[in-house]
PDB file of N, CA and C in Angstrom:
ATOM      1  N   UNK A   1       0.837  -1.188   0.000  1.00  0.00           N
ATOM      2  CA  UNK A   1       0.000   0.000   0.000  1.00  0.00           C
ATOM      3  C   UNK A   1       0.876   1.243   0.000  1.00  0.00           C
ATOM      4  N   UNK A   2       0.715   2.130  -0.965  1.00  0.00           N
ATOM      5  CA  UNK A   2       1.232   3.291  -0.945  1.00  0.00           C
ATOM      6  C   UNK A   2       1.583   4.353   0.294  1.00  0.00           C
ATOM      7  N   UNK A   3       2.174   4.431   0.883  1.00  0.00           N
ATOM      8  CA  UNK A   3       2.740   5.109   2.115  1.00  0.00           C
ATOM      9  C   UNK A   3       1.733   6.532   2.386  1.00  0.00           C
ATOM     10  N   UNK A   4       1.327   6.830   3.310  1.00  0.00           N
ATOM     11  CA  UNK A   4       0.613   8.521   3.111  1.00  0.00           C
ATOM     12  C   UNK A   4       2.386   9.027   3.578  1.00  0.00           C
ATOM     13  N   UNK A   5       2.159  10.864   4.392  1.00  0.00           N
ATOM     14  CA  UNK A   5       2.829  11.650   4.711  1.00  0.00           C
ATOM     15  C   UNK A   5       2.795  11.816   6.228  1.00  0.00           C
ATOM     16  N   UNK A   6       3.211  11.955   7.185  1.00  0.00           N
ATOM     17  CA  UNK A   6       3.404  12.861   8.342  1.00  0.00           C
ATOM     18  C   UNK A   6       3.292  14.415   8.145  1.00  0.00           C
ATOM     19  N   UNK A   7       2.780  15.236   8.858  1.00  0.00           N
ATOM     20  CA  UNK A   7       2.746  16.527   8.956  1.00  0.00           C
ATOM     21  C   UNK A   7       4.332  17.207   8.326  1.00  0.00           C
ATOM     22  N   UNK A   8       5.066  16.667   9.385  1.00  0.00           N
ATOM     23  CA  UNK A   8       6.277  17.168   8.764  1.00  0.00           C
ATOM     24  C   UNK A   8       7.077  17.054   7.563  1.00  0.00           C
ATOM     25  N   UNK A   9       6.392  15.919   7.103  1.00  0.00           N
ATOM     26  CA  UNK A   9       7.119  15.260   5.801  1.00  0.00           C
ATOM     27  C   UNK A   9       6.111  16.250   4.815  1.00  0.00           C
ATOM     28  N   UNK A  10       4.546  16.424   4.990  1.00  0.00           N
ATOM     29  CA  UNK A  10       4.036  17.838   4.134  1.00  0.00           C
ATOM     30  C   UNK A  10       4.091  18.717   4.533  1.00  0.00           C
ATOM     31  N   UNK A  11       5.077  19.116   5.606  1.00  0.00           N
ATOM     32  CA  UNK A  11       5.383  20.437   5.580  1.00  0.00           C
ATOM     33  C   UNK A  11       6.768  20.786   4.893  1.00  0.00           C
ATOM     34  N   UNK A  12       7.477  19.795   5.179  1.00  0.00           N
ATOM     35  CA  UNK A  12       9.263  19.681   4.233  1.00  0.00           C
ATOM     36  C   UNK A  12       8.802  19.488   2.652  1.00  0.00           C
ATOM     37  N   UNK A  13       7.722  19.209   1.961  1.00  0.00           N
ATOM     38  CA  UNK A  13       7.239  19.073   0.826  1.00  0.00           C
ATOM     39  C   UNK A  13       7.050  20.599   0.414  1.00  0.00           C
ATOM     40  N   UNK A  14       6.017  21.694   1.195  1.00  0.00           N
ATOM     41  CA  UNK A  14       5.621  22.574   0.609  1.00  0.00           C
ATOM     42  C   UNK A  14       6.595  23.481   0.737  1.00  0.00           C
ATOM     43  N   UNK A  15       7.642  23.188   1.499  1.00  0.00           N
ATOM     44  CA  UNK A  15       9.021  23.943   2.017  1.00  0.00           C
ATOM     45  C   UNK A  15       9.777  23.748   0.360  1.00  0.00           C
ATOM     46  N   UNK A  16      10.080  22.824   0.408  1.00  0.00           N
ATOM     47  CA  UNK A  16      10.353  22.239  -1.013  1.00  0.00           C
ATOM     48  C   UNK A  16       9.778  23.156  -2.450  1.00  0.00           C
ATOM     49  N   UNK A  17       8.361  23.049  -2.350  1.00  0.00           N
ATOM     50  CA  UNK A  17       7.695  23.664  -3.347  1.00  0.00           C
ATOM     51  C   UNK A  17       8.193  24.549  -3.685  1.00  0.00           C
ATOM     52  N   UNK A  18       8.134  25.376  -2.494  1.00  0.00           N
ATOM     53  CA  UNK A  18       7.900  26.520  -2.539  1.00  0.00           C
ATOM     54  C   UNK A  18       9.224  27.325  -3.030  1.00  0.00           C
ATOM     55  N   UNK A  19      10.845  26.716  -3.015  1.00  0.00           N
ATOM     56  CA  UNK A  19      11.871  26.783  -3.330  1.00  0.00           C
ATOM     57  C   UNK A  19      12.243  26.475  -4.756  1.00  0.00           C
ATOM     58  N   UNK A  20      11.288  25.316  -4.959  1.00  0.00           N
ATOM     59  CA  UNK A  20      11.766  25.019  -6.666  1.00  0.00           C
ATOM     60  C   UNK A  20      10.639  24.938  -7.628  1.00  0.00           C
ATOM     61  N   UNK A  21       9.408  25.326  -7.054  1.00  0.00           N
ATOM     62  CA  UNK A  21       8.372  25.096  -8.054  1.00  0.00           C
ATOM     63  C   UNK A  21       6.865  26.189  -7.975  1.00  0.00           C
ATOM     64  N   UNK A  22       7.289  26.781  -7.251  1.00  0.00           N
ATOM     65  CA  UNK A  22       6.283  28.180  -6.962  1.00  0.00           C
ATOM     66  C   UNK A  22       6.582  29.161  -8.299  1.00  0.00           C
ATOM     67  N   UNK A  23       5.995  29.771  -8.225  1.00  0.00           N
ATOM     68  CA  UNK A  23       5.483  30.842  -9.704  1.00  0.00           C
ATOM     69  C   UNK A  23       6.380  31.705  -9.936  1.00  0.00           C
ATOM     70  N   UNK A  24       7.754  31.824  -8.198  1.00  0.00           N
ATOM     71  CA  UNK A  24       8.528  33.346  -8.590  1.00  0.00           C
ATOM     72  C   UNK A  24       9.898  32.219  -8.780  1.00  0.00           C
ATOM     73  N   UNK A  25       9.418  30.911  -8.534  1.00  0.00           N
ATOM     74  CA  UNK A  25      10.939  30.526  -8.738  1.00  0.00           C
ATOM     75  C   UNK A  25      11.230  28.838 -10.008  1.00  0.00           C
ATOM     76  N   UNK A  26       9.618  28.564 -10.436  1.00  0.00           N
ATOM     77  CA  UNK A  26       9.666  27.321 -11.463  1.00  0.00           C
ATOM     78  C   UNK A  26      10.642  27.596 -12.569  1.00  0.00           C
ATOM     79  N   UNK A  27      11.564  26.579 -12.864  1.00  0.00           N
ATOM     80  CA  UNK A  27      12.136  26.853 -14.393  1.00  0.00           C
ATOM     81  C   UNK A  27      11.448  25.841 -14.890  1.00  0.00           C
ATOM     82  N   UNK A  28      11.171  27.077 -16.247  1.00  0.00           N
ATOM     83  CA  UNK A  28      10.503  26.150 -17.213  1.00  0.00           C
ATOM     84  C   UNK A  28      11.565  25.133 -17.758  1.00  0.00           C
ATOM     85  N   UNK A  29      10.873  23.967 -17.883  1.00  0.00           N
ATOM     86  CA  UNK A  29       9.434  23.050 -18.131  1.00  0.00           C
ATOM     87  C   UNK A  29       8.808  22.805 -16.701  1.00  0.00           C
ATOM     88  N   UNK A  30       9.895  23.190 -15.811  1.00  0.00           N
ATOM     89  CA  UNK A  30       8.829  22.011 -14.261  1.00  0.00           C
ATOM     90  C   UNK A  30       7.837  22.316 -14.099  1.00  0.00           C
ATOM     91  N   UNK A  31       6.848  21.792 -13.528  1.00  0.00           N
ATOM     92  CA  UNK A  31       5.720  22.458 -13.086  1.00  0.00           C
ATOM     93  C   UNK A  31       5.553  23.653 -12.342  1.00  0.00           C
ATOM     94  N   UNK A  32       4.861  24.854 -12.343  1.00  0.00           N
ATOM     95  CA  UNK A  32       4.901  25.627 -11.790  1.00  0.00           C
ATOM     96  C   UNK A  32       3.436  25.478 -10.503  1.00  0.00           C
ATOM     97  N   UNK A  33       3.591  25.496  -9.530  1.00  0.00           N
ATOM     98  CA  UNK A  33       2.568  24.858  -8.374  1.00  0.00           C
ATOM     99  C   UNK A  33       2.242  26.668  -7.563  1.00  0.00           C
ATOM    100  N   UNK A  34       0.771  26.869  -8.222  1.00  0.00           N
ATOM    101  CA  UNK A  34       0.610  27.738  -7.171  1.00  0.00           C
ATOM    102  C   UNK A  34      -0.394  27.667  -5.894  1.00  0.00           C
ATOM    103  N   UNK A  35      -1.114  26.547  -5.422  1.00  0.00           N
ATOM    104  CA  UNK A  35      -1.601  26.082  -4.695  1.00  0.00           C
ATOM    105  C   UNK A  35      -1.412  24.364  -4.205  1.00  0.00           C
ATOM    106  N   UNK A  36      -1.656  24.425  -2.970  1.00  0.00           N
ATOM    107  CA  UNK A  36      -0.906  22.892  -2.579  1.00  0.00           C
ATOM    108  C   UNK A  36      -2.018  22.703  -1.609  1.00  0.00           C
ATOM    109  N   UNK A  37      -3.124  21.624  -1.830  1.00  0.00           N
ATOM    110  CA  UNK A  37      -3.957  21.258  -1.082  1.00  0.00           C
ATOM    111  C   UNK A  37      -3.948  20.091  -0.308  1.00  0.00           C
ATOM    112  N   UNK A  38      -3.644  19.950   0.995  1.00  0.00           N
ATOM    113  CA  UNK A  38      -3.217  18.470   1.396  1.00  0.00           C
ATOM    114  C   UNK A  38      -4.756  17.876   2.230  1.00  0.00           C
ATOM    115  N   UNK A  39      -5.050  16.857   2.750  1.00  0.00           N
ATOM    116  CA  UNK A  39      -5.868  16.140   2.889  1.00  0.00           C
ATOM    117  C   UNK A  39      -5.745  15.480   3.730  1.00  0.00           C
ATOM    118  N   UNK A  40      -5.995  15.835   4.846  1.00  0.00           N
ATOM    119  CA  UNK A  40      -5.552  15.565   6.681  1.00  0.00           C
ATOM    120  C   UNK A  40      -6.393  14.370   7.402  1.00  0.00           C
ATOM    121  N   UNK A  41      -5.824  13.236   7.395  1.00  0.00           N
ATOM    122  CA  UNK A  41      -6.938  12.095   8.630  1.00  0.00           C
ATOM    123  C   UNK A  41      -6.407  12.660   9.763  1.00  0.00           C
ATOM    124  N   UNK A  42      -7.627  13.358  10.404  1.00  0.00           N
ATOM    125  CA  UNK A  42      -7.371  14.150  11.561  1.00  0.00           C
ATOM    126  C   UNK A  42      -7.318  12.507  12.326  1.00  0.00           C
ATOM    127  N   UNK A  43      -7.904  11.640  12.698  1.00  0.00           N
ATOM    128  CA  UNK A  43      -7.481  10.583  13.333  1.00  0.00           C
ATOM    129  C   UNK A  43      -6.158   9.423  13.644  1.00  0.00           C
ATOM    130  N   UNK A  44      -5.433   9.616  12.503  1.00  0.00           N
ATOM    131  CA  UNK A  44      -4.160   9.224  12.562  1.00  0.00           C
ATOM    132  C   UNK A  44      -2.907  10.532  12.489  1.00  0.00           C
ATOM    133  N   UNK A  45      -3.508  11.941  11.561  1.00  0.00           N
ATOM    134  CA  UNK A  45      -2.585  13.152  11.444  1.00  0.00           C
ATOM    135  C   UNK A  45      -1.911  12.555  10.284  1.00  0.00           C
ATOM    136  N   UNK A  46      -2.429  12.146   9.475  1.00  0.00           N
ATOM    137  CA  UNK A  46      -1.407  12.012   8.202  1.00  0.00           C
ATOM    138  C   UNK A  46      -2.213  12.252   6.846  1.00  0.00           C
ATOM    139  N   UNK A  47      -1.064  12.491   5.830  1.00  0.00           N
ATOM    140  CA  UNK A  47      -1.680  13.380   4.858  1.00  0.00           C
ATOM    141  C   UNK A  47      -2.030  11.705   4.105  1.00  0.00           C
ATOM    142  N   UNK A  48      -3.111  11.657   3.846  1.00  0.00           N
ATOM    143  CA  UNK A  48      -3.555  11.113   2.680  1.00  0.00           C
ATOM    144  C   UNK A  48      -3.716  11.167   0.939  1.00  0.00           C
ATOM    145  N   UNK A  49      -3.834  12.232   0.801  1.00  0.00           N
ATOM    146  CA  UNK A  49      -3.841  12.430  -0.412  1.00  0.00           C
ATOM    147  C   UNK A  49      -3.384  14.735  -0.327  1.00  0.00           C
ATOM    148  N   UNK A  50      -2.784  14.441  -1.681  1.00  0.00           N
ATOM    149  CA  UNK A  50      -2.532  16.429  -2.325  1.00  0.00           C
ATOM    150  C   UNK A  50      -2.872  16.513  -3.117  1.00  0.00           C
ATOM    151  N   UNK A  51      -3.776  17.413  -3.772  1.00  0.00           N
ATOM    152  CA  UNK A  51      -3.826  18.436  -4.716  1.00  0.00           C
ATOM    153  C   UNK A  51      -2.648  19.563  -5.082  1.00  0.00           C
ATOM    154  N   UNK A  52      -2.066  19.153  -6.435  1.00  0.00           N
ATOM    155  CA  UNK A  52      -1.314  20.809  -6.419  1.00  0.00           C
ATOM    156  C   UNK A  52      -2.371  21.195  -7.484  1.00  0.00           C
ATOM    157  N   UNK A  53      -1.671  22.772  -7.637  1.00  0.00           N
ATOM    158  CA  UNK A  53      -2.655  23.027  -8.604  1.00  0.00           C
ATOM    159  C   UNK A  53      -2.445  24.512  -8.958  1.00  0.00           C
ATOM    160  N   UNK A  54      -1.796  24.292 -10.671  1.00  0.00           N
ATOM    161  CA  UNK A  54      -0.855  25.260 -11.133  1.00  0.00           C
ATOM    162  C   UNK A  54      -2.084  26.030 -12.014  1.00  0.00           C
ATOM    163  N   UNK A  55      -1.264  27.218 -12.864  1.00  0.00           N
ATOM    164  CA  UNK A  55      -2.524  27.826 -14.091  1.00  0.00           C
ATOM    165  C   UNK A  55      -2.809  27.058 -14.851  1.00  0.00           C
ATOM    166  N   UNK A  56      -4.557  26.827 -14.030  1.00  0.00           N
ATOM    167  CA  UNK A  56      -5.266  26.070 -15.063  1.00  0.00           C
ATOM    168  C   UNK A  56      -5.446  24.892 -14.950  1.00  0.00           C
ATOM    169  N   UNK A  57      -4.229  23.981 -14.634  1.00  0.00           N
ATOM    170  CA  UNK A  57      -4.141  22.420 -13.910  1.00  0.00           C
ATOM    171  C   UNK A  57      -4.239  22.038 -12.674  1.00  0.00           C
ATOM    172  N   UNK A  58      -4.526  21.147 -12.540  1.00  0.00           N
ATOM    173  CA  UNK A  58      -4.391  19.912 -11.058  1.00  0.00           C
ATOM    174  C   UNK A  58      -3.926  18.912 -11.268  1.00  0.00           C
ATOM    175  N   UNK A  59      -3.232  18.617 -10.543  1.00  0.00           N
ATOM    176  CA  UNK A  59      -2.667  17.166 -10.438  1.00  0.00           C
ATOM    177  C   UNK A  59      -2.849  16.842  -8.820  1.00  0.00           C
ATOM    178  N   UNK A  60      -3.646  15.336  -8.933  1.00  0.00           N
ATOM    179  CA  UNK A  60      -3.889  15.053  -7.515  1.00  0.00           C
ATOM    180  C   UNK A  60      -3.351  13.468  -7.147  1.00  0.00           C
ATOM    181  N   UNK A  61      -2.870  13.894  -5.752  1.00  0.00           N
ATOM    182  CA  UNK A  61      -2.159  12.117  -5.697  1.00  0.00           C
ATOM    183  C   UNK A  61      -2.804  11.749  -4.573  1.00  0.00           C
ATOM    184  N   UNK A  62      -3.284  10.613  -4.216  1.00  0.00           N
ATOM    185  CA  UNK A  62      -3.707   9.772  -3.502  1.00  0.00           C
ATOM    186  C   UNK A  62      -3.183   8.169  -2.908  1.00  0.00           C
ATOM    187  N   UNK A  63      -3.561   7.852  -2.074  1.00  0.00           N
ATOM    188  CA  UNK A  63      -3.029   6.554  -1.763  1.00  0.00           C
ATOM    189  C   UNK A  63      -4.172   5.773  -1.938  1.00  0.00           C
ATOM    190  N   UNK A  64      -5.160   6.159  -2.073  1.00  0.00           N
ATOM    191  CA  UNK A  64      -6.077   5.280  -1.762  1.00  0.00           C
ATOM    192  C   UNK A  64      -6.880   4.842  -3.324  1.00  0.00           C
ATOM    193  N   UNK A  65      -7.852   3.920  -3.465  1.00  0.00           N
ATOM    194  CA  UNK A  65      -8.428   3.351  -4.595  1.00  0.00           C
ATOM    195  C   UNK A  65      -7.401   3.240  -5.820  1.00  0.00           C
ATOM    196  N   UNK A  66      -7.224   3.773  -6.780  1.00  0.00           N
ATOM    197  CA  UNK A  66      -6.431   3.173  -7.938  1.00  0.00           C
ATOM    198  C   UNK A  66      -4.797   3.002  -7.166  1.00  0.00           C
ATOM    199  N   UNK A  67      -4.085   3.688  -6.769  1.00  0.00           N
ATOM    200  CA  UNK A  67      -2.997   3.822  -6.029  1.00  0.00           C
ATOM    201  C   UNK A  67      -2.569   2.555  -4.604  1.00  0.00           C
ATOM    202  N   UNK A  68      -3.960   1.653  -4.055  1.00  0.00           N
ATOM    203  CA  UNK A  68      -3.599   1.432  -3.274  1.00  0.00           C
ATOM    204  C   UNK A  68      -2.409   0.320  -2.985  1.00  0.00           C
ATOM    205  N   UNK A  69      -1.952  -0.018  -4.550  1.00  0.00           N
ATOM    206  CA  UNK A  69      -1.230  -0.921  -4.225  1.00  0.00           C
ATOM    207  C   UNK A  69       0.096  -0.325  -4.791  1.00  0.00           C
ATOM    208  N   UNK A  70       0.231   0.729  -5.311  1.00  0.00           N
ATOM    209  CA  UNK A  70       1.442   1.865  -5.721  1.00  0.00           C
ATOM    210  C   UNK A  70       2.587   1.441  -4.561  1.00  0.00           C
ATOM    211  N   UNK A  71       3.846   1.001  -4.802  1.00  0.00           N
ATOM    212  CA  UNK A  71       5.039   0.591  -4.078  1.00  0.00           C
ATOM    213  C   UNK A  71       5.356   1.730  -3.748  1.00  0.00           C
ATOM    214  N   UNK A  72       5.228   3.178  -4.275  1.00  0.00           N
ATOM    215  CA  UNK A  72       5.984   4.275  -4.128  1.00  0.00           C
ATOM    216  C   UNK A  72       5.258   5.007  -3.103  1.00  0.00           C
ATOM    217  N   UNK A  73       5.933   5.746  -1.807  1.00  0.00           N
ATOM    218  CA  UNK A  73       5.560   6.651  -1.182  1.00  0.00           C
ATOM    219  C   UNK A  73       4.462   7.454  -1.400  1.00  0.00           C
ATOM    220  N   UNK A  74       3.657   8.842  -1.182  1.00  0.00           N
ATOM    221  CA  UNK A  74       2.851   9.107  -1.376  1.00  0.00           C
ATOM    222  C   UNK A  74       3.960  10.863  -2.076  1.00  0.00           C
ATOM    223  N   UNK A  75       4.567  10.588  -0.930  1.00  0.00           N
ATOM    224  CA  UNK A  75       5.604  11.567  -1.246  1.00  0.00           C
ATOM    225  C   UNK A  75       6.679  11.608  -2.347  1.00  0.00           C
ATOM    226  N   UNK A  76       7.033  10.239  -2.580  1.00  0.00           N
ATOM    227  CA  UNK A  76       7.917  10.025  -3.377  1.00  0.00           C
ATOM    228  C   UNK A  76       8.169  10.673  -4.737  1.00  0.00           C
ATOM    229  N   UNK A  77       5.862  10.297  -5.254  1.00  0.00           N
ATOM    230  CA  UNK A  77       5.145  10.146  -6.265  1.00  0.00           C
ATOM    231  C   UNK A  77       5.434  11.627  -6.521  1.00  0.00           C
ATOM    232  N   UNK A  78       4.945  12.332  -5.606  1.00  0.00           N
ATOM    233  CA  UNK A  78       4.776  13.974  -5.958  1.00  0.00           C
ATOM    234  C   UNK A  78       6.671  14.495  -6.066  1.00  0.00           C
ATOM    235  N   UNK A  79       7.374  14.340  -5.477  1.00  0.00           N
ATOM    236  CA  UNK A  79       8.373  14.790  -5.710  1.00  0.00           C
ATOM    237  C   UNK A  79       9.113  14.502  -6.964  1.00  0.00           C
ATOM    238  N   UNK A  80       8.778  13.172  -7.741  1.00  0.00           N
ATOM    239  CA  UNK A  80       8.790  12.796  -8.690  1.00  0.00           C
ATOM    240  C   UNK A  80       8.327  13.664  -9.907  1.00  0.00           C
ATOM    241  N   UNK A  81       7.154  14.047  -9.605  1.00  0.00           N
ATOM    242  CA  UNK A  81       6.452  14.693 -10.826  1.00  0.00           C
ATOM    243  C   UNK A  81       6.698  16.218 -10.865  1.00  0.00           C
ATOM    244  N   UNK A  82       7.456  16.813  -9.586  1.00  0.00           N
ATOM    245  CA  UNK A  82       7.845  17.914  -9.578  1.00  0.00           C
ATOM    246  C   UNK A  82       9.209  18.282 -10.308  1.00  0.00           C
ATOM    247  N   UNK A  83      10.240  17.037  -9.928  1.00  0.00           N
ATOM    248  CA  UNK A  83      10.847  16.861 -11.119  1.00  0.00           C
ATOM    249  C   UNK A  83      11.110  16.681 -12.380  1.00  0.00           C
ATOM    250  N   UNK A  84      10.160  16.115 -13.024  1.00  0.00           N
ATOM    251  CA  UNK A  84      10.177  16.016 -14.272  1.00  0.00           C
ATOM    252  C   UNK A  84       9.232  16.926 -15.126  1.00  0.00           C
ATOM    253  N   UNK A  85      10.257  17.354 -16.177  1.00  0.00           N
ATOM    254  CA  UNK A  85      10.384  18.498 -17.370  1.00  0.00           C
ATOM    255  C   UNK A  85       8.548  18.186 -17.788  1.00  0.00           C
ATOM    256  N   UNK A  86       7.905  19.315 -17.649  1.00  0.00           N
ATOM    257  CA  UNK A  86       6.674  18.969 -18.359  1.00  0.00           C
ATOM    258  C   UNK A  86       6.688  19.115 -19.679  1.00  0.00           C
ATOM    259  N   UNK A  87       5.989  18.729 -20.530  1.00  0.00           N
ATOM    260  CA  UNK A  87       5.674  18.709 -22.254  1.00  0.00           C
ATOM    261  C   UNK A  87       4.410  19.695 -22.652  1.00  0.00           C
TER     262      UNK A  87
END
């Protein structure tokens, strides 16, 4: 099952963002992310699923239903796609 996040692990994420993929600092191609919506089980405190969500797009990751058997972190996934050159 795909791993969720700890608070701190989405807070070192949007720390992240916000350094290499926010609007005053994306090089093009990466994605440029100007909103970051995370998705809190207030009962365990862990992020389940994010929304980013640049001009015009969303991209949303989840652990749960199609994902639940995804080997990769929840975090992994998104840091992944923040890396790579969009088309």
């Amino acid at each position: 099952m795909s791993a969720g996040m700890t608070l701190r692990e989405c807070f070192d994420l949007i720390t992240y963002i916000a350094n290499n993929n926010s609007p005053e600092r994306s090089p093009y191609p990466r994605p440029c992310i100007k909103y970051v919506d995370p998705h809190v089980d207030m009962r365990t405190n862990t992020v389940f699923a994010v929304s980013l969500r640049g001009y015009g797009d969303t991209k949303d990751f989840y652990i749960t239903n199609e994902f639940i058997s995804e080997p990769k972190s929840l975090e992994q996934r998104i840091r992944e796609y923040l890396d790579t050159p969009q088309t």
